[in-house]
Every structure is written in C-alpha cells, then in structure tokens.
C-alpha atoms as a PDB file:
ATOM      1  CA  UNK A   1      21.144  27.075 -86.957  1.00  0.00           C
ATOM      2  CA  UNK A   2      22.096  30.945 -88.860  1.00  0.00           C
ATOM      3  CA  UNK A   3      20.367  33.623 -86.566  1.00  0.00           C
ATOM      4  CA  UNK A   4      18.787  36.239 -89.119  1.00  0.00           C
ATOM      5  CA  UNK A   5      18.882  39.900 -87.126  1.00  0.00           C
ATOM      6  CA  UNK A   6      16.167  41.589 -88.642  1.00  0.00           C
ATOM      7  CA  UNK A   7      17.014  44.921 -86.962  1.00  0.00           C
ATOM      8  CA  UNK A   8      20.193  44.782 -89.124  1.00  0.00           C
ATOM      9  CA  UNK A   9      18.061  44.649 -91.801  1.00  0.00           C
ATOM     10  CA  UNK A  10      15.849  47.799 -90.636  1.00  0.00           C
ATOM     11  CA  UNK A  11      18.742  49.493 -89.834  1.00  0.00           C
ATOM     12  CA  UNK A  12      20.429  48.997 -93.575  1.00  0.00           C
ATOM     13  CA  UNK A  13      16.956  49.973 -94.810  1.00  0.00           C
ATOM     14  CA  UNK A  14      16.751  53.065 -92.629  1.00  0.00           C
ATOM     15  CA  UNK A  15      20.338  54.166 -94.128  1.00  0.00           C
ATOM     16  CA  UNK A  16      19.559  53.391 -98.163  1.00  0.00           C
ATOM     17  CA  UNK A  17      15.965  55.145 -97.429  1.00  0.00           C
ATOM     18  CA  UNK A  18      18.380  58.313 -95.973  1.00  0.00           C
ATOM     19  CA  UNK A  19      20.026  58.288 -99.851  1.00  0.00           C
ATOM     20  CA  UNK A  20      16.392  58.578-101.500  1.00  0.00           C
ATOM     21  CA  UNK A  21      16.912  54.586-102.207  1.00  0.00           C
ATOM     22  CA  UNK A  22      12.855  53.908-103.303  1.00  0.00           C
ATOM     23  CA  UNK A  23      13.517  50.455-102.757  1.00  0.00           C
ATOM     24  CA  UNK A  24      14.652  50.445 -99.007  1.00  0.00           C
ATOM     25  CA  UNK A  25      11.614  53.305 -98.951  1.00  0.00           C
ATOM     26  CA  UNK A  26       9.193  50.706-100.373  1.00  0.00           C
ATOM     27  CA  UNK A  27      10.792  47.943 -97.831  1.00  0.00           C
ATOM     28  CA  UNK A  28       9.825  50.310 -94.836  1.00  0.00           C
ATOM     29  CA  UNK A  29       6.377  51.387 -95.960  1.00  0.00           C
ATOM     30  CA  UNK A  30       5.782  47.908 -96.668  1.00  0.00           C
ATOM     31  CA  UNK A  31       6.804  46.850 -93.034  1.00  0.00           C
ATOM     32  CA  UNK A  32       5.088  49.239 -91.173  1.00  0.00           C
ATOM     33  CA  UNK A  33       1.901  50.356 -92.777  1.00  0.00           C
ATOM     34  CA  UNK A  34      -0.430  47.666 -91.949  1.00  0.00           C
ATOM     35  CA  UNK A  35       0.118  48.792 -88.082  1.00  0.00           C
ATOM     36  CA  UNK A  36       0.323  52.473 -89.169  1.00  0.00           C
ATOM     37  CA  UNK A  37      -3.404  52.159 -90.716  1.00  0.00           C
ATOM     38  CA  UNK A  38      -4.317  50.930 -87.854  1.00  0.00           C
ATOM     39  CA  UNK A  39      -3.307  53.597 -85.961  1.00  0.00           C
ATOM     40  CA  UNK A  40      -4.495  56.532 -87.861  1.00  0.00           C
ATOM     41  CA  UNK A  41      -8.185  54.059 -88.062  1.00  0.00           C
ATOM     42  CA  UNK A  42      -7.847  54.859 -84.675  1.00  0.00           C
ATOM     43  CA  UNK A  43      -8.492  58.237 -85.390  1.00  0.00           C
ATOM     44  CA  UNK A  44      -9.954  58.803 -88.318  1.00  0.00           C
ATOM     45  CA  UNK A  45     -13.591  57.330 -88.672  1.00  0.00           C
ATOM     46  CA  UNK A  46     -13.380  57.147 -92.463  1.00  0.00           C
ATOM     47  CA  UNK A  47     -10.650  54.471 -93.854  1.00  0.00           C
ATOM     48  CA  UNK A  48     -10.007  56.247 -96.760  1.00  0.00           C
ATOM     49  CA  UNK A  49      -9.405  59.160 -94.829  1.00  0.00           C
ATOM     50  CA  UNK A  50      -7.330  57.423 -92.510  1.00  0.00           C
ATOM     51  CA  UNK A  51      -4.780  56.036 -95.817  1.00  0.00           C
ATOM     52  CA  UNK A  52      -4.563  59.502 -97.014  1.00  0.00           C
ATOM     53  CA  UNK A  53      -3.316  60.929 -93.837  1.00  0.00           C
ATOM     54  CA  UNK A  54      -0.968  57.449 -93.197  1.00  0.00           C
ATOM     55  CA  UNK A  55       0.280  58.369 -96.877  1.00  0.00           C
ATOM     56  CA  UNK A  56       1.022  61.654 -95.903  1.00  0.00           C
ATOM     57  CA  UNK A  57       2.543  60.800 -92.697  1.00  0.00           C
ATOM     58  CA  UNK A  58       5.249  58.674 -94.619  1.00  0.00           C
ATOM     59  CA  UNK A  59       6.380  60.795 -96.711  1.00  0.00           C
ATOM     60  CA  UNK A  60       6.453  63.087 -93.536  1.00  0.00           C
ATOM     61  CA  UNK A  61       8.831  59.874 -92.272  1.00  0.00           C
ATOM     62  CA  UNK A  62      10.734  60.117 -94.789  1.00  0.00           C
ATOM     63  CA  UNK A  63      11.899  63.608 -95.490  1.00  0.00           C
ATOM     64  CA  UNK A  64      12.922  63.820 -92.034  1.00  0.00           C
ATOM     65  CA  UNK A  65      14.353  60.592 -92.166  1.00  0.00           C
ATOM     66  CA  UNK A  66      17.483  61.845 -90.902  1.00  0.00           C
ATOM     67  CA  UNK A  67      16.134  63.443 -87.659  1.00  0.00           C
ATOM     68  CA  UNK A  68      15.787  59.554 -86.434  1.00  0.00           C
ATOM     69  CA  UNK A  69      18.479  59.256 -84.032  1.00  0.00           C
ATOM     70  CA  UNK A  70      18.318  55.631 -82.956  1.00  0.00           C
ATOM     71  CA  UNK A  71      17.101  56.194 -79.072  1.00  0.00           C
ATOM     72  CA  UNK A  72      14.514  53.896 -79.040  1.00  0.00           C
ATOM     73  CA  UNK A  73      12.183  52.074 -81.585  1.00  0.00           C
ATOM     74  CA  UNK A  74      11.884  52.778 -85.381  1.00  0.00           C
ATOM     75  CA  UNK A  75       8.574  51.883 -85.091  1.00  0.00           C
ATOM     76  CA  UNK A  76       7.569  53.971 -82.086  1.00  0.00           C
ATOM     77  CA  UNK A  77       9.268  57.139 -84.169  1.00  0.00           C
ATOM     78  CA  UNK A  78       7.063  56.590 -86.861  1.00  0.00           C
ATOM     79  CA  UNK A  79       3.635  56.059 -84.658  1.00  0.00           C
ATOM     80  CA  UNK A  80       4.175  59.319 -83.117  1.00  0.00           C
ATOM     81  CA  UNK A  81       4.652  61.217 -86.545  1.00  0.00           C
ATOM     82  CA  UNK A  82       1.372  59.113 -87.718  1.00  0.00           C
ATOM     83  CA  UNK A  83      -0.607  60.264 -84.249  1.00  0.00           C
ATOM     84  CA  UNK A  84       0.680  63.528 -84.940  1.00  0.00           C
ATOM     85  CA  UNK A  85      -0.319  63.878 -88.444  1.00  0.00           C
ATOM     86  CA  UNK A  86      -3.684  62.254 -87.273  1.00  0.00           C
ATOM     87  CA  UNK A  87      -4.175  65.380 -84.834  1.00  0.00           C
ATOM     88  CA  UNK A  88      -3.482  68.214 -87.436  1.00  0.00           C
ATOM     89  CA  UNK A  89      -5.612  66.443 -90.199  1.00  0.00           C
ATOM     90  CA  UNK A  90      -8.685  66.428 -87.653  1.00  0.00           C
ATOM     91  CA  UNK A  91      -7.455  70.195 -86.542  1.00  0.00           C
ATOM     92  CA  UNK A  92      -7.931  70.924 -90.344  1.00  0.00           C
ATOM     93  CA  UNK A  93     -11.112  69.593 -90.920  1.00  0.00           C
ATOM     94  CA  UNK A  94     -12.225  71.317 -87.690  1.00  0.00           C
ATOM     95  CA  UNK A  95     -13.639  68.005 -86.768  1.00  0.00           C
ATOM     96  CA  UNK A  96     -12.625  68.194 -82.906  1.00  0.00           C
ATOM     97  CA  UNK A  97     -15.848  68.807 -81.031  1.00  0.00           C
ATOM     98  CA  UNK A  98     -17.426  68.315 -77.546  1.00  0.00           C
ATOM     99  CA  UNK A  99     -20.527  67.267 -76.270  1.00  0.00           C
ATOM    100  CA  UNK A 100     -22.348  66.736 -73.560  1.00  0.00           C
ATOM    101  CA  UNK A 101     -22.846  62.838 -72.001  1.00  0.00           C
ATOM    102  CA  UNK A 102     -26.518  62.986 -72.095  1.00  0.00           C
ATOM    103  CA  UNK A 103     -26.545  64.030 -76.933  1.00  0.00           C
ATOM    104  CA  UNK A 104     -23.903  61.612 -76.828  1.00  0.00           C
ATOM    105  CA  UNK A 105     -26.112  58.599 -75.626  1.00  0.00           C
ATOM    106  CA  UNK A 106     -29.137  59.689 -77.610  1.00  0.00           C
ATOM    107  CA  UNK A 107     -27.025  59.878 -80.953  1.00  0.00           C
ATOM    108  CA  UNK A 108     -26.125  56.341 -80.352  1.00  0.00           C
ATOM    109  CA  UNK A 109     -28.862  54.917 -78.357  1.00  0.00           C
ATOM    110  CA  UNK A 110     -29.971  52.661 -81.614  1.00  0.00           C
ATOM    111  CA  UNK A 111     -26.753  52.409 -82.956  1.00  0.00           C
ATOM    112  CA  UNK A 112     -25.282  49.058 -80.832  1.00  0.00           C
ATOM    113  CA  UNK A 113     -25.649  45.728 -82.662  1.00  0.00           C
ATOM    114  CA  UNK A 114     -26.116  42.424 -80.412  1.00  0.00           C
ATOM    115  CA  UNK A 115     -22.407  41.272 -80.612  1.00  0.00           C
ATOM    116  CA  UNK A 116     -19.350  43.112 -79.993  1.00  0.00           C
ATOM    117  CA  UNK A 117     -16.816  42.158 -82.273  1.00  0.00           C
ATOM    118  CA  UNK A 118     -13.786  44.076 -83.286  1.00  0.00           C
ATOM    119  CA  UNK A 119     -15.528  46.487 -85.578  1.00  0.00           C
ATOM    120  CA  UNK A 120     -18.112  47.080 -83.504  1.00  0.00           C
ATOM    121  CA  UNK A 121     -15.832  48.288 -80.299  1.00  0.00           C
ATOM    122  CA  UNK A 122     -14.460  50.375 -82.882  1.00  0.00           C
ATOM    123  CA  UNK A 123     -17.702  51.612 -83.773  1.00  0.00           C
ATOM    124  CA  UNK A 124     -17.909  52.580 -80.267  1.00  0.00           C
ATOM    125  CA  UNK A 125     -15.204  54.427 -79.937  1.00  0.00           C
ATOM    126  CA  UNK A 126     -16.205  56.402 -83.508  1.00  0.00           C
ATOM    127  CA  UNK A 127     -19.157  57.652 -81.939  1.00  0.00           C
ATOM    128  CA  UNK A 128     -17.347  59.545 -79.179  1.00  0.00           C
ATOM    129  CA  UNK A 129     -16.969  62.909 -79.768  1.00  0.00           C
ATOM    130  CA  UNK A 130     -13.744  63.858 -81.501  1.00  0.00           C
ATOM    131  CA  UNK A 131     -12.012  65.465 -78.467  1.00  0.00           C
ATOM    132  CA  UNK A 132     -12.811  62.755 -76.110  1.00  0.00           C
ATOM    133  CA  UNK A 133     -12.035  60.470 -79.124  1.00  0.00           C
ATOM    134  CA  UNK A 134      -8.761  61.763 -79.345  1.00  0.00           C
ATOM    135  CA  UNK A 135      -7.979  61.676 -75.956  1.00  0.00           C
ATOM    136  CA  UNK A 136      -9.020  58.384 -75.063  1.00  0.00           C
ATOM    137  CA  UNK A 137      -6.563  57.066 -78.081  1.00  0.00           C
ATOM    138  CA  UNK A 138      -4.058  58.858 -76.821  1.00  0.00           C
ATOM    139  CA  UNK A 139      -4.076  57.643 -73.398  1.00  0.00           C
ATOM    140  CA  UNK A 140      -5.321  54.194 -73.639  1.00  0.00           C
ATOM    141  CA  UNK A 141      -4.103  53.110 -77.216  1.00  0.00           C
ATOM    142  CA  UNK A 142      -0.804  55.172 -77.563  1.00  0.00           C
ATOM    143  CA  UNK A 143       0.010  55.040 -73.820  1.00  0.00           C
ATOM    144  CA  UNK A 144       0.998  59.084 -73.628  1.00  0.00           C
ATOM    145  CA  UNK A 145       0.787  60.818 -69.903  1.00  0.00           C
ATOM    146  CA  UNK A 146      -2.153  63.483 -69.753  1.00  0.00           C
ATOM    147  CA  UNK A 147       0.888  65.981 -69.589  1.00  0.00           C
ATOM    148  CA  UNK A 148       2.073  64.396 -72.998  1.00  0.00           C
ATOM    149  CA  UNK A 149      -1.607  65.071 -73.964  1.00  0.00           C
ATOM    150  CA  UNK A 150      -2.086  68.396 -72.873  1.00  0.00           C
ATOM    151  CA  UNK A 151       1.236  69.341 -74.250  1.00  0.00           C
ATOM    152  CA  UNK A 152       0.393  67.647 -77.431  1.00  0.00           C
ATOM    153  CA  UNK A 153      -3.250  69.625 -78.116  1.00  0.00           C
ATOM    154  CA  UNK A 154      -2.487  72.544 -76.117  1.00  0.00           C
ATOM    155  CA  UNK A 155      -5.491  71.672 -73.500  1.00  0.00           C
ATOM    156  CA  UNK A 156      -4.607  71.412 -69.448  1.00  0.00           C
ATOM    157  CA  UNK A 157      -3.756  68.380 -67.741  1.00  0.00           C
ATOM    158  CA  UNK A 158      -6.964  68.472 -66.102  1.00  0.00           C
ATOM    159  CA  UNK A 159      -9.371  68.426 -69.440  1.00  0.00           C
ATOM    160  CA  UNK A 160      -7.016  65.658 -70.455  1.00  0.00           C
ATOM    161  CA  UNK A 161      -8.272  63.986 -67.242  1.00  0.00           C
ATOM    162  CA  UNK A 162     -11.279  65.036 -67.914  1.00  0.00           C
ATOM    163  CA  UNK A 163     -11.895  64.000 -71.203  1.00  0.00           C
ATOM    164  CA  UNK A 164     -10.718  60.707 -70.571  1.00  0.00           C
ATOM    165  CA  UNK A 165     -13.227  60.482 -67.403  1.00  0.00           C
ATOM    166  CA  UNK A 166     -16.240  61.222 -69.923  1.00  0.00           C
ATOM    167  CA  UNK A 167     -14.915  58.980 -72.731  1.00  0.00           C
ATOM    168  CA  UNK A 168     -14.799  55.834 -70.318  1.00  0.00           C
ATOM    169  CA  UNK A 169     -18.128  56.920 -68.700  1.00  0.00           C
ATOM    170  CA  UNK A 170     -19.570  56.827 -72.222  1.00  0.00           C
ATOM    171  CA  UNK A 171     -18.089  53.879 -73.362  1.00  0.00           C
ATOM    172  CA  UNK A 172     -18.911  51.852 -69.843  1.00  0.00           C
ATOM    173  CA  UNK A 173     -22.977  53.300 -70.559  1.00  0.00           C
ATOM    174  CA  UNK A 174     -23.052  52.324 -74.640  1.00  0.00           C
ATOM    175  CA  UNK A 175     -21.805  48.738 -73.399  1.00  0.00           C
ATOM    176  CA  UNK A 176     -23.990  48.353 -70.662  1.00  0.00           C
ATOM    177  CA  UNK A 177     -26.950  49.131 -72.944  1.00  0.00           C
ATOM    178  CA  UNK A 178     -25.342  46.468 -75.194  1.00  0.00           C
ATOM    179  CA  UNK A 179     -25.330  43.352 -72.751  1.00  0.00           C
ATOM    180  CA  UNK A 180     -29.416  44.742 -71.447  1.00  0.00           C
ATOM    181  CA  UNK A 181     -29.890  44.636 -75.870  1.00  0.00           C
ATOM    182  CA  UNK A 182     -28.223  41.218 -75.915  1.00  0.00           C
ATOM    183  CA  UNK A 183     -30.286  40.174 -72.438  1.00  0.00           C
ATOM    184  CA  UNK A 184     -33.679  41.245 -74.172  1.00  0.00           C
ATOM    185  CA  UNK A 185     -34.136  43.467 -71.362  1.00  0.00           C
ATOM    186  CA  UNK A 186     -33.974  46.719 -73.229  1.00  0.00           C
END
C-alpha cells in the first residue's frame, strides 16, 4: 500500500504560491476556505460580508506568504490572519458595541425558534453584542488566552474576563428561555 503525504503536497504548494504560481494559489484557497468562511461567519453576522473579508484575508495570506516560517500549522497561520482581518473589518464598520444584559434579553426575547439546530446556536451567538461577540469567539472558538485577547483588541485582561462572563450569562439565559418555549411553559 503507497502512503500519499499530503503535507508534502501543502508544503510544494506553499513554495509555487511563494513564486506568484496562481495555480498552487488556487490549490490553497481551495483547501482552506470552506473552514476559513466558517471562521470569519463566526464573526461577521452577514455571509456576504463574511466572503468579502475571507477574500481579503487571502490575498492578505498571500502577499506575506513568505513571512510563514513553518513553526506550527499552515492552517492555524492562516486562521489567525482571517480572525485578525475579522477584527479590523468590524473596527471599520465601527460595529463593536456594548450593552447592558437586561437590552440584550429584550432585543431577543422573541427571537428563539423551538429547536436549536446549528443555525440557530449561531443565531444566538449573532445577537450578542459585538464586543462580547468577539470575545466569546475568541476564547471559546479560537482557543486564545484573555491576555492573547486583551493584547489582540487593546482591552485589559479583566474586560476580556469580563466580557466573556456576560456573553456566557447571556447565552445560558436565551437557552434557558428556549427549553421553557419548547416546554410550553413560557
């Protein structure tokens, strides 16, 4: 049985896609932008606005293609240029807000449907407000330290705490309205 290493082949892309080869280019974006949609979806509510700013994040990726040094995932580089890109586009559109708990739970009081499938968790997590949004992505989805955080959107390690604190609180209170909805108790 021939073993196929398909990092070789990653590798070879990476190096052709260092010489401006569009078709190694095109093998890469190919690979990775399923996952990388997801990622900027993560942040972006809108999914056209979320391809726009994965599109721009690649060719990000690829101009400084040659900064990728090989410690570590390919993959994991090009998440953290995608998160990145994620947190100036929503910098740019000034979109980064807080609230308090009590306008968050009224704004989406109405909102929950009976069943919690995939698109409706991420409905969930839409309706946070953008900062706790952001935060909670960072530290539950991406898996960065609040010092990574903090460091990352120039806030303190203890509104990254924060943040995260009010973002589970909300989520925890917009569920457990969900299963008194699905009980017929609400």
């Amino acid at each position: 049985m021939k073993v196929i290493n398909l990092h070789n082949d990653e590798n070879e892309w990476i190096a052709l896609a260092l010489e401006n080869n569009r078709h190694a280019q095109h093998q890469l974006y190919t690979k990775f932008a399923p996952k990388m949609l997801g990622v900027c979806r993560q942040y972006c509510k809108d999914i056209h606005q979320a391809e726009d700013v994965m599109i721009t994040a690649f060719m990000k990726v690829f101009a400084n293609l040659k900064h990728f040094q090989h410690k570590g995932s390919f993959e994991g580089w090009i998440r953290r240029i995608m998160v990145n890109e994620c947190i100036s586009f929503l910098r740019v559109q000034k979109k980064v807000r807080f609230m308090d708990d009590e306008t968050f739970f009224e704004e989406t009081h109405n909102q929950i449907e009976s069943q919690l499938t995939l698109d409706e968790i991420q409905f969930l997590i839409d309706q946070l407000p953008d900062g706790y949004k952001m935060v909670f992505n960072l530290y539950c989805i991406e898996g960065y330290k609040h010092h990574e955080i903090a460091e990352l959107l120039n806030i303190s390690e203890g509104t990254s705490k924060s943040q995260l604190s009010h973002a589970r609180k909300m989520l925890q209170q917009q569920l457990n309205l969900q299963k008194k909805y699905t009980n017929g108790t609400e």
